[in-house]
N, C-alpha and C. Protein backbone atom coordinates (compact mmCIF):
# COMPACT_ATOMS: atom_id res chain seq x y z
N UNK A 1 70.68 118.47 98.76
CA UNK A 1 71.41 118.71 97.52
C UNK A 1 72.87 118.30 97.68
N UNK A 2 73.06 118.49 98.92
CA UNK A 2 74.73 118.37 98.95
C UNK A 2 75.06 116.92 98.71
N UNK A 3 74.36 115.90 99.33
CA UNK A 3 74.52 114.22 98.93
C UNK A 3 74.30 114.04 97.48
N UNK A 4 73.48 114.63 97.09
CA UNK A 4 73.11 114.48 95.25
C UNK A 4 74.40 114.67 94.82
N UNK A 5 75.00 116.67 95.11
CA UNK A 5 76.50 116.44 94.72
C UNK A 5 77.70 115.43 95.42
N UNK A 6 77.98 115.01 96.05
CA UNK A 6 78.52 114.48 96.47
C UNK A 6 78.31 112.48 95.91
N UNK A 7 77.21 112.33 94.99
CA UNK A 7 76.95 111.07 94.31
C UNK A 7 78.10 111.55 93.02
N UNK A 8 77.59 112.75 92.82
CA UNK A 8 77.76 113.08 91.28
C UNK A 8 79.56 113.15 91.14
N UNK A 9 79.86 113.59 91.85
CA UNK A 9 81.36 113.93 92.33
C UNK A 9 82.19 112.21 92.61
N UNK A 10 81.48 112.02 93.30
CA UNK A 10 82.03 110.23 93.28
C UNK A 10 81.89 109.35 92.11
N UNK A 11 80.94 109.65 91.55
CA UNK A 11 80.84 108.82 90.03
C UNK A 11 81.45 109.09 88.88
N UNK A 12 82.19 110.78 88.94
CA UNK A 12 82.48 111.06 88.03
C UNK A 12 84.07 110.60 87.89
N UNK A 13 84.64 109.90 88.96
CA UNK A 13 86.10 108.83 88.64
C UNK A 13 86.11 108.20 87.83
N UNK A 14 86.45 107.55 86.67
CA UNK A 14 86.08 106.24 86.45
C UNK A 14 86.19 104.92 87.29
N UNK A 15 87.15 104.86 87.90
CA UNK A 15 87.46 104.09 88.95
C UNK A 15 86.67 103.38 90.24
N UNK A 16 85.66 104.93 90.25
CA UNK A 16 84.48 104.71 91.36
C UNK A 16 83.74 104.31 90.30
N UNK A 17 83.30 104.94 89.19
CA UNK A 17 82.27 104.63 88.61
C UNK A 17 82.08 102.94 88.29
N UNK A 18 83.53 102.64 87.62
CA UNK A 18 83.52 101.52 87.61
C UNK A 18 82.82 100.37 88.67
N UNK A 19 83.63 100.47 89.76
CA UNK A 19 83.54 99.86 90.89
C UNK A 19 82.22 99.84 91.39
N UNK A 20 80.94 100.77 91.16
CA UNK A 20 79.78 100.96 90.91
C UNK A 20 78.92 99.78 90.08
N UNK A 21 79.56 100.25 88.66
CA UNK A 21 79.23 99.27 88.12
C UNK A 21 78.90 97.69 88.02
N UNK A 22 80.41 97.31 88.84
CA UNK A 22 80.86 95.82 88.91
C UNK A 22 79.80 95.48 90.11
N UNK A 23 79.12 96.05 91.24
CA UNK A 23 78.66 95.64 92.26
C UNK A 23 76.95 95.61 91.94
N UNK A 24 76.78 96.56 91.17
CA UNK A 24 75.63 96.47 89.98
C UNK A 24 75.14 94.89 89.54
N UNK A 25 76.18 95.06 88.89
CA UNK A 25 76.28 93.52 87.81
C UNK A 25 76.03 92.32 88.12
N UNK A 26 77.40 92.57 89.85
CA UNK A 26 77.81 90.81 90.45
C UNK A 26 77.33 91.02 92.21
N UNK A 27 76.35 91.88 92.32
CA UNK A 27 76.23 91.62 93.73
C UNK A 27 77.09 92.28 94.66
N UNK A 28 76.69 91.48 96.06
CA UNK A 28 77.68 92.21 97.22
C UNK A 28 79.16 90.73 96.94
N UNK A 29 80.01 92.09 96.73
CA UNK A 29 81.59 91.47 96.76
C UNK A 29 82.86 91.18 97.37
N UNK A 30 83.11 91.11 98.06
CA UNK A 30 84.24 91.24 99.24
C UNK A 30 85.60 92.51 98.40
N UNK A 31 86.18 93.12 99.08
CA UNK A 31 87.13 94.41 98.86
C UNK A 31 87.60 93.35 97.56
N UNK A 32 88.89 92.34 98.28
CA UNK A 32 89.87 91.67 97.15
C UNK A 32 89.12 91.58 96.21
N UNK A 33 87.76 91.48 95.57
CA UNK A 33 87.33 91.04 94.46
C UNK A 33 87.11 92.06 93.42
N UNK A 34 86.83 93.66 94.63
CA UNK A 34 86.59 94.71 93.68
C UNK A 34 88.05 95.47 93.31
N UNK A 35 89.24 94.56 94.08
CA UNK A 35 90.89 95.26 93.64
C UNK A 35 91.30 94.46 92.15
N UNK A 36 91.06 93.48 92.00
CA UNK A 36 91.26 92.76 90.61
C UNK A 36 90.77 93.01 89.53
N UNK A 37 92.06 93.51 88.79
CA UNK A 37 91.57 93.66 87.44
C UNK A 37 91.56 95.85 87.31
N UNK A 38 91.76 96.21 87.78
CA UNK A 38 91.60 97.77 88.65
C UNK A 38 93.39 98.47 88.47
N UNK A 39 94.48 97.66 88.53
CA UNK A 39 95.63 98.19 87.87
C UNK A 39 96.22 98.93 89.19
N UNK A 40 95.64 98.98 90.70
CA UNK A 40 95.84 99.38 91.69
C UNK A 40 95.83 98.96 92.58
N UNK A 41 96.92 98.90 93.81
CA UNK A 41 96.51 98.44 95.05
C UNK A 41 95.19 98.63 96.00
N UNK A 42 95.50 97.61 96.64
CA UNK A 42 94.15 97.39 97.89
C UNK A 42 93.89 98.58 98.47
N UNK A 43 95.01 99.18 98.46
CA UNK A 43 94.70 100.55 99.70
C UNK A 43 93.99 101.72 98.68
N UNK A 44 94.32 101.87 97.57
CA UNK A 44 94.16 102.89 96.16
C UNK A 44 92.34 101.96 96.28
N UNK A 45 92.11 100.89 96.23
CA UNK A 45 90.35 100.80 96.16
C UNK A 45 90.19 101.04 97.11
N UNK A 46 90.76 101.28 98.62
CA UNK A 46 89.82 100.88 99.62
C UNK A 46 90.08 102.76 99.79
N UNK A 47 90.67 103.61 99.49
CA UNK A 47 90.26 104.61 99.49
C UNK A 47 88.95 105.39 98.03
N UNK A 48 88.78 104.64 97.35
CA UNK A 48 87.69 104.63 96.48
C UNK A 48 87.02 104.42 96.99
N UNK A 49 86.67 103.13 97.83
CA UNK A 49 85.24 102.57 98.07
C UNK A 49 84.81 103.27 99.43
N UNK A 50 85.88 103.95 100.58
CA UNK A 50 84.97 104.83 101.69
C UNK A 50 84.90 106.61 100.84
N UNK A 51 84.76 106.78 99.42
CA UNK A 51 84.23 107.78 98.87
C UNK A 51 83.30 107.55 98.72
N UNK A 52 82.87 106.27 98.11
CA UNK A 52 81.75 105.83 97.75
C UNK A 52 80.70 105.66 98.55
N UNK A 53 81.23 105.23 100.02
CA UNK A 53 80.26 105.07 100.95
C UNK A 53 80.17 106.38 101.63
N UNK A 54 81.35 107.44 102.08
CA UNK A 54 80.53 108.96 101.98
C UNK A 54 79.14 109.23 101.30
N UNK A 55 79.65 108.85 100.37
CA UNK A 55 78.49 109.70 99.04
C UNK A 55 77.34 108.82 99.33
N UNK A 56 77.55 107.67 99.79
CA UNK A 56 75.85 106.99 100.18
C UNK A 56 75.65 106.06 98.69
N UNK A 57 76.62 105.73 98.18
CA UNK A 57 76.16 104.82 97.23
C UNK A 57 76.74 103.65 97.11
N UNK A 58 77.43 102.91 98.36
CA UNK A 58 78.02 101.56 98.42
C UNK A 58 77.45 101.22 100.06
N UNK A 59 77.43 100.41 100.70
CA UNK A 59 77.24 100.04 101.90
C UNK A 59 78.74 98.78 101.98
N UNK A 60 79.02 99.00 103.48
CA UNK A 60 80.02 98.44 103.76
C UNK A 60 79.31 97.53 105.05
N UNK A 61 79.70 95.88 104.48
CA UNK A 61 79.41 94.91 105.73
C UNK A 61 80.50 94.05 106.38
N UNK A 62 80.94 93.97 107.36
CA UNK A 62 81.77 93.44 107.96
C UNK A 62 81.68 91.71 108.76
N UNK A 63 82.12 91.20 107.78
CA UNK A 63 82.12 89.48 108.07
C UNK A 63 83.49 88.74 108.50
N UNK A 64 83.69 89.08 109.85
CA UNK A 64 84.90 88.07 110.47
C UNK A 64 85.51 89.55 110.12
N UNK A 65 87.27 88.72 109.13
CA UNK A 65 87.60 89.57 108.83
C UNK A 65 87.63 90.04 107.29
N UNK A 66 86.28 90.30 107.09
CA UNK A 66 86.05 90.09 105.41
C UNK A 66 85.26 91.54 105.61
N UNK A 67 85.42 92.41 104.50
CA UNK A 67 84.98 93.59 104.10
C UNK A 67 83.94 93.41 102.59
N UNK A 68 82.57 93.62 103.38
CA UNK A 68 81.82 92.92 101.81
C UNK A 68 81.16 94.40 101.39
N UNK A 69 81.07 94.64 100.10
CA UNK A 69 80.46 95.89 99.28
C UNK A 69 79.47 95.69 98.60
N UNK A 70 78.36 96.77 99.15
CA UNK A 70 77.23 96.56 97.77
C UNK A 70 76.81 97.94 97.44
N UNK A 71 75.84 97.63 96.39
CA UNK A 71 75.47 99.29 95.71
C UNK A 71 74.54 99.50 97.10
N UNK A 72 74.29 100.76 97.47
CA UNK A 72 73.20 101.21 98.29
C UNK A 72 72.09 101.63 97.13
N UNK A 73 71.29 101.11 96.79
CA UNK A 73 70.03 101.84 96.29
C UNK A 73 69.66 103.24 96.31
N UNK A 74 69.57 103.53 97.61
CA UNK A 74 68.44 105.05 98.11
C UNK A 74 69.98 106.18 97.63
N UNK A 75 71.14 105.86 97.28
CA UNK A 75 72.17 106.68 96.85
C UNK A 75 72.08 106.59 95.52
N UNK A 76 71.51 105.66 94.23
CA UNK A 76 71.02 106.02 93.35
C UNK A 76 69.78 106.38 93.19
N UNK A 77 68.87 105.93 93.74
CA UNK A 77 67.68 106.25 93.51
C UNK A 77 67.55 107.92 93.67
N UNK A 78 68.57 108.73 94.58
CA UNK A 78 68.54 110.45 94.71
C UNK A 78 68.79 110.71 92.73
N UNK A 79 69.94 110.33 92.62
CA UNK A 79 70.73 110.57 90.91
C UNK A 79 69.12 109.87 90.49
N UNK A 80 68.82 109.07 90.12
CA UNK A 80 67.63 109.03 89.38
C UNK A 80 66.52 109.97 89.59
N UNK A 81 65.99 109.89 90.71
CA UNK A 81 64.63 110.92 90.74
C UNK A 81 65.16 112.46 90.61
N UNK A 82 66.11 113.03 90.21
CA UNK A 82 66.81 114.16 89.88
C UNK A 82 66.91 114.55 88.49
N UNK A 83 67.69 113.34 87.73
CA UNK A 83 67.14 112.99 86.82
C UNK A 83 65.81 113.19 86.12
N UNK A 84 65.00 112.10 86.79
CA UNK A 84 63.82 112.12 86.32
C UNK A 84 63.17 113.73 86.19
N UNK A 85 63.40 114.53 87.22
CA UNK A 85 62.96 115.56 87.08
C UNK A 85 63.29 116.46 86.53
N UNK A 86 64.29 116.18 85.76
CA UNK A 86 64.67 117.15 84.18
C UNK A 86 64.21 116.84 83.15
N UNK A 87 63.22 115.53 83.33
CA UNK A 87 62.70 115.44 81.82
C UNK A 87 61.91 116.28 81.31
N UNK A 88 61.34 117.26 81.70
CA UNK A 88 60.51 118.51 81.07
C UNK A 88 61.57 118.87 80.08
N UNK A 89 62.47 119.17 80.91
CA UNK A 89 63.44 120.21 80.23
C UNK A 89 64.48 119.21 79.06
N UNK A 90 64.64 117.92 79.18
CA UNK A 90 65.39 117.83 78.39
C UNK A 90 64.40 117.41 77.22
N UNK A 91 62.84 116.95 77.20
CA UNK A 91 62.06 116.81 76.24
C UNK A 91 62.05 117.61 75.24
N UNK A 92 61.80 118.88 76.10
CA UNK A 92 61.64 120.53 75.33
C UNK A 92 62.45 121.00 74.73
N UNK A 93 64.17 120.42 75.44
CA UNK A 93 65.17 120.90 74.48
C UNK A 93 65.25 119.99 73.23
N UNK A 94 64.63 118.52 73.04
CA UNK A 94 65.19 117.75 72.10
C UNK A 94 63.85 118.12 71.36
N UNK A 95 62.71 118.83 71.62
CA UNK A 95 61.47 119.03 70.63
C UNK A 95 62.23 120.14 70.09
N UNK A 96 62.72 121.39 70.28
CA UNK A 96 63.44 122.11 69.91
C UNK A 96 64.16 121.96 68.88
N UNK A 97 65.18 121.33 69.43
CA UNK A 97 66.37 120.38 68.45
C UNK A 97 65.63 119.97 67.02
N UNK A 98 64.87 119.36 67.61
CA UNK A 98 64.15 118.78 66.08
C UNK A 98 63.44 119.63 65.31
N UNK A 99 63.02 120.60 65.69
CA UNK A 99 62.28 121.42 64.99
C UNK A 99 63.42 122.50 63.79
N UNK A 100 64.16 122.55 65.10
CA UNK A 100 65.30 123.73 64.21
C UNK A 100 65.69 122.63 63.38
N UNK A 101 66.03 121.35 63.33
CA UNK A 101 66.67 120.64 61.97
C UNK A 101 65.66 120.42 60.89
N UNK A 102 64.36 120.73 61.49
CA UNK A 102 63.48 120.14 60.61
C UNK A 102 63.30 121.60 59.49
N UNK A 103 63.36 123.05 60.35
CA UNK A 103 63.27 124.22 59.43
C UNK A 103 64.34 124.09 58.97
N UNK A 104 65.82 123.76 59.12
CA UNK A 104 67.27 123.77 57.93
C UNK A 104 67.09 123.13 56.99
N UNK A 105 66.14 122.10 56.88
CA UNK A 105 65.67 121.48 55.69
C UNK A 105 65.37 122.23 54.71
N UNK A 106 64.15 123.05 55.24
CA UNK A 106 63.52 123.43 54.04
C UNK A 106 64.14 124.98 53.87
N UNK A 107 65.59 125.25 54.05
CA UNK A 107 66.24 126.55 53.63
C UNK A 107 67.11 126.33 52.24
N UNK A 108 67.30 126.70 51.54
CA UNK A 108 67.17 126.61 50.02
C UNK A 108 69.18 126.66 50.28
N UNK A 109 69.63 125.39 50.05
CA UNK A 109 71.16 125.28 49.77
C UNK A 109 72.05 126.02 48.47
């Protein structure tokens, strides 16, 4: 549980989240590529991105002297199958939901 929190806690930056995102999108990226465009120095991402790799959801590869980033999978795949396993509960709350709007209907305005 504690890595689950510790995803959830890292994503909830925008900054990380972002940076999440972009490696999503475009692959494994070298650091300089994930500082551009970010409004912050190298050192301000590169303390983002070893949160990220705490939390188990970036992997860090080392080429020469090049620092390359990618999403780790098995650090989302925890947030998904967690997820996934609230869908009982969030089904039941949105059958709910619908039902109570569906009885305000028929209450006489």
């Amino acid at each position: 549980m504690t890595q689950l929190l510790a995803a959830f806690s890292a994503l909830s930056d925008p900054t990380r989240f972002a940076i999440v995102e972009q490696l999503m999108a475009e692959g494994e990226l070298p650091a300089g590529d994930l500082v551009e465009g970010k409004g912050m120095s190298g050192a301000a991402v590169s303390r983002h991105l070893k949160l990220l790799r705490q939390a188990g959801l970036v992997h860090q590869r080392i080429n020469g002297t090049q620092r390359l980033y990618s999403v780790a999978p098995e650090g989302l795949r925890a947030i998904a199958d967690w997820t996934i396993s609230k869908r009982t509960f969030w089904e039941g709350s949105l059958d709910r939901l619908a039902a109570a709007i569906e009885s305000d209907k028929t209450w006489p305005t």
